[in-house]
Structure formats: structure tokens, C-alpha cells
C-alpha atoms as a PDB file:
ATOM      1  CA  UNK A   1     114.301  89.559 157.781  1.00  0.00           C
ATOM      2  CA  UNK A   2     117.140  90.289 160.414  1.00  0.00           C
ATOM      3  CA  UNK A   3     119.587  88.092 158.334  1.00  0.00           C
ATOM      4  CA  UNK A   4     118.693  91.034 155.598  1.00  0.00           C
ATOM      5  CA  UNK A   5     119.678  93.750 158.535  1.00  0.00           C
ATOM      6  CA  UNK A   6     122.160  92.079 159.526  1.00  0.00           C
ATOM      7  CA  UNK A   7     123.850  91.737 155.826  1.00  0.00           C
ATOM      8  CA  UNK A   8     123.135  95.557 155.041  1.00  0.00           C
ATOM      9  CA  UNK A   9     124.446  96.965 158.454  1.00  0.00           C
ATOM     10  CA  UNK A  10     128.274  94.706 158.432  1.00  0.00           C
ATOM     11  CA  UNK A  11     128.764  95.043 154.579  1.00  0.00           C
ATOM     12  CA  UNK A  12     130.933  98.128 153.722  1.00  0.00           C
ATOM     13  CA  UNK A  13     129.268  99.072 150.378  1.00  0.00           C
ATOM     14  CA  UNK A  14     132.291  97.111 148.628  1.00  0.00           C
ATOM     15  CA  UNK A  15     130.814  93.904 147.941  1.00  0.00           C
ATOM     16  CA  UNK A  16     126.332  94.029 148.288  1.00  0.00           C
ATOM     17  CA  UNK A  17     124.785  96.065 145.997  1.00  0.00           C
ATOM     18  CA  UNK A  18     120.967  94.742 147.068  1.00  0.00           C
ATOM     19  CA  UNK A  19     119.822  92.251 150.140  1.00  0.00           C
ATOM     20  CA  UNK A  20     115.982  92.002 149.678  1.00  0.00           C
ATOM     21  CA  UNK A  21     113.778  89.295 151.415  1.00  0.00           C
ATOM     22  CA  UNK A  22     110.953  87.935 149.073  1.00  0.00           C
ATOM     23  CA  UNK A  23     108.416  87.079 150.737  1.00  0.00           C
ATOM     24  CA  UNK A  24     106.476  85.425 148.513  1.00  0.00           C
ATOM     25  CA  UNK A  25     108.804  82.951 148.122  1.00  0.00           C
ATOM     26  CA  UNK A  26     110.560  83.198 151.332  1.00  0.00           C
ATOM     27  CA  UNK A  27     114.170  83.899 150.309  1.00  0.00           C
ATOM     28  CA  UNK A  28     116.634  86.119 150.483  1.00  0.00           C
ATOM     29  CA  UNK A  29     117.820  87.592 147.044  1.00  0.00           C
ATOM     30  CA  UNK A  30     121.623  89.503 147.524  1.00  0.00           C
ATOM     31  CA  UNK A  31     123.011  90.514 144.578  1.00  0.00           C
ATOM     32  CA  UNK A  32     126.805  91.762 144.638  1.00  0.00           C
ATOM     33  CA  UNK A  33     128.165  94.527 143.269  1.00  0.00           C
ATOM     34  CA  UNK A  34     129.890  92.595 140.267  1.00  0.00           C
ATOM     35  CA  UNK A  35     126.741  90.682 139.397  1.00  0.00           C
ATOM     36  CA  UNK A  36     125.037  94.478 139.297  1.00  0.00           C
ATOM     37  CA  UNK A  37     127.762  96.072 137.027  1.00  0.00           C
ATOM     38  CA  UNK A  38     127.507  92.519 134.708  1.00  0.00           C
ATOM     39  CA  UNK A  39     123.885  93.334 134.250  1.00  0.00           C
ATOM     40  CA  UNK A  40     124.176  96.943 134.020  1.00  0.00           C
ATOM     41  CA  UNK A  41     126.577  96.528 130.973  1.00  0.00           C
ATOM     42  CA  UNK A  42     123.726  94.652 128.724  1.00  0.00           C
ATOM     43  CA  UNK A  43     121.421  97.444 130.100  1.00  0.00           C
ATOM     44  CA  UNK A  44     119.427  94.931 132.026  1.00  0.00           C
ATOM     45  CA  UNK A  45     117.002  96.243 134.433  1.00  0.00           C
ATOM     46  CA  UNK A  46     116.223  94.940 138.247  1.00  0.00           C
ATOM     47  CA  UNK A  47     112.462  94.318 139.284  1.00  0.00           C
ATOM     48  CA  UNK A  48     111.923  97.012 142.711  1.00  0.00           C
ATOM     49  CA  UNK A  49     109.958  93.875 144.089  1.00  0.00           C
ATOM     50  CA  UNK A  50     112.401  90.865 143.977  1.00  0.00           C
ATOM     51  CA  UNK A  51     115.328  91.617 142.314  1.00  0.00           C
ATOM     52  CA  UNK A  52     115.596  89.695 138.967  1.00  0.00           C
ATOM     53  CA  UNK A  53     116.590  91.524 135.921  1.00  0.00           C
ATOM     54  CA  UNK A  54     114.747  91.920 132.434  1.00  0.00           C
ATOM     55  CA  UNK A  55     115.984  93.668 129.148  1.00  0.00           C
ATOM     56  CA  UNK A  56     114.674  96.876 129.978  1.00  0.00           C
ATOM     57  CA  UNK A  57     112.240  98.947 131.257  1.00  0.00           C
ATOM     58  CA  UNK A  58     108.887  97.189 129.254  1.00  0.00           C
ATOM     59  CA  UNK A  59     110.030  94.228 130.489  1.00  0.00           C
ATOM     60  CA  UNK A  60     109.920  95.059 134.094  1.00  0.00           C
ATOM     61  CA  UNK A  61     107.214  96.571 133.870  1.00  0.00           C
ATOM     62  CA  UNK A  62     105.204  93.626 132.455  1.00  0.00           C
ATOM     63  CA  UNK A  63     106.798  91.372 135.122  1.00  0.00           C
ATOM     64  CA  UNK A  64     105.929  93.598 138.012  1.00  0.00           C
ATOM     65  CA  UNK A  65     102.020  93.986 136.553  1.00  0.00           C
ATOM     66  CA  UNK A  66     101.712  90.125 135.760  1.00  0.00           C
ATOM     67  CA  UNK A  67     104.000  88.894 138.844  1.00  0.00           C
ATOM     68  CA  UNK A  68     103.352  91.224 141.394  1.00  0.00           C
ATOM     69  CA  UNK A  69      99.904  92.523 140.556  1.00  0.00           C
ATOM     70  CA  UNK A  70     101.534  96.260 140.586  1.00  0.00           C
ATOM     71  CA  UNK A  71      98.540  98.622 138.624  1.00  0.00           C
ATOM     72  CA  UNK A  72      99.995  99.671 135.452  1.00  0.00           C
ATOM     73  CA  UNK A  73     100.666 103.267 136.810  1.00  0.00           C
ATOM     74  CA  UNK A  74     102.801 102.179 139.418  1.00  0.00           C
ATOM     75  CA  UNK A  75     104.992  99.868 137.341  1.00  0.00           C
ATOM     76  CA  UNK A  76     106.163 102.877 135.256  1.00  0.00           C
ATOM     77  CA  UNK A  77     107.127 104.844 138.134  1.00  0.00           C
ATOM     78  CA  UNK A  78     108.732 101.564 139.453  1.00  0.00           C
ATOM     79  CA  UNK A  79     110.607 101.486 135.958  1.00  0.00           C
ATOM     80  CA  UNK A  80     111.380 105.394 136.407  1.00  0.00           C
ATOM     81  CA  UNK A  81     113.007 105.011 139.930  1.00  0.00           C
ATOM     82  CA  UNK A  82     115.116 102.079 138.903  1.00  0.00           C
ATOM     83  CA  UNK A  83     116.222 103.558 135.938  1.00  0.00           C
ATOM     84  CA  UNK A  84     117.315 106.790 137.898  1.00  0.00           C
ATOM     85  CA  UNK A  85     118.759 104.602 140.737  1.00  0.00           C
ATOM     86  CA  UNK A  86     121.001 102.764 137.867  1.00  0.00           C
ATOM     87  CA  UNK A  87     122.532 106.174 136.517  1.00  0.00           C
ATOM     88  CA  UNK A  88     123.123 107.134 139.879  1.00  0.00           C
ATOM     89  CA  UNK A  89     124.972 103.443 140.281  1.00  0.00           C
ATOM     90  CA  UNK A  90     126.791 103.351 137.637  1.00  0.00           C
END
């Protein structure tokens, strides 16, 4: 997790978009700012947990319940934040 602290603290915004550990799995998911905007153009969604993108909002939502074991509830307002944090990216 420090690696993650490290990357968010030295990058200037111009090239990270997201450093994330997963636990689970034990890795460190960093997605760049171009890989963000490529996704964002097919209106492709990232999971608040780990970081991989689904077509939309259902989809996310399905992962996060059947993946993650997120209650139903909380998925949608998982899906609601993302979606806001995406207009505010883009």
C-alpha cells in the first residue's frame, strides 16, 4: 500500500487518473489518464472496488454484487458516485 502513496503523492495529475491496491488479489491496479478518457469515450464505467470497467452502470453494478458481495443498495449508489465522478472527469 505505500507503493500506492507513493504513486499518488509524486504524480502531478498529468499522467494517473486511479492507483488502487486490490487486495483480494494483491495488486496494484493504476490506470492513466489516456486509458480513462479511451474508456470514457465508449461510456464504459469503472468498478469503485478494483478498477475494471463494464458497459455501464447495470453492469457494474452486477459485478460489484456478484464479485464483491456489495448489497444491492450499495451498488447503485456505487454506480451513482462513479457516474457523477466521470462527468466531473471528463
Amino acid at each position: 500500500e505505500s507503493i500506492v502513496h507513493h504513486l499518488v503523492d509524486c504524480d502531478d495529475g498529468s499522467i494517473v487518473a486511479d492507483v488502487r491496491f486490490v487486495g483480494k488479489h494483491g495488486c496494484i491496479v493504476i490506470t492513466t489518464k489516456y486509458h480513462m478518457d479511451w474508456h470514457s469515450v465508449f461510456g464504459r464505467l469503472p468498478c469503485s472496488e478494483c478498477g475494471m470497467f463494464f458497459n455501464g452502470g447495470r453492469a457494474v453494478r452486477m459485478h460489484q454484487v456478484l464479485e464483491h458481495g456489495t448489497e444491492y443498495k450499495d451498488a447503485q449508489e456505487n454506480v451513482r458516485c462513479v457516474e457523477w465522478q466521470m462527468v466531473l472527469y471528463t
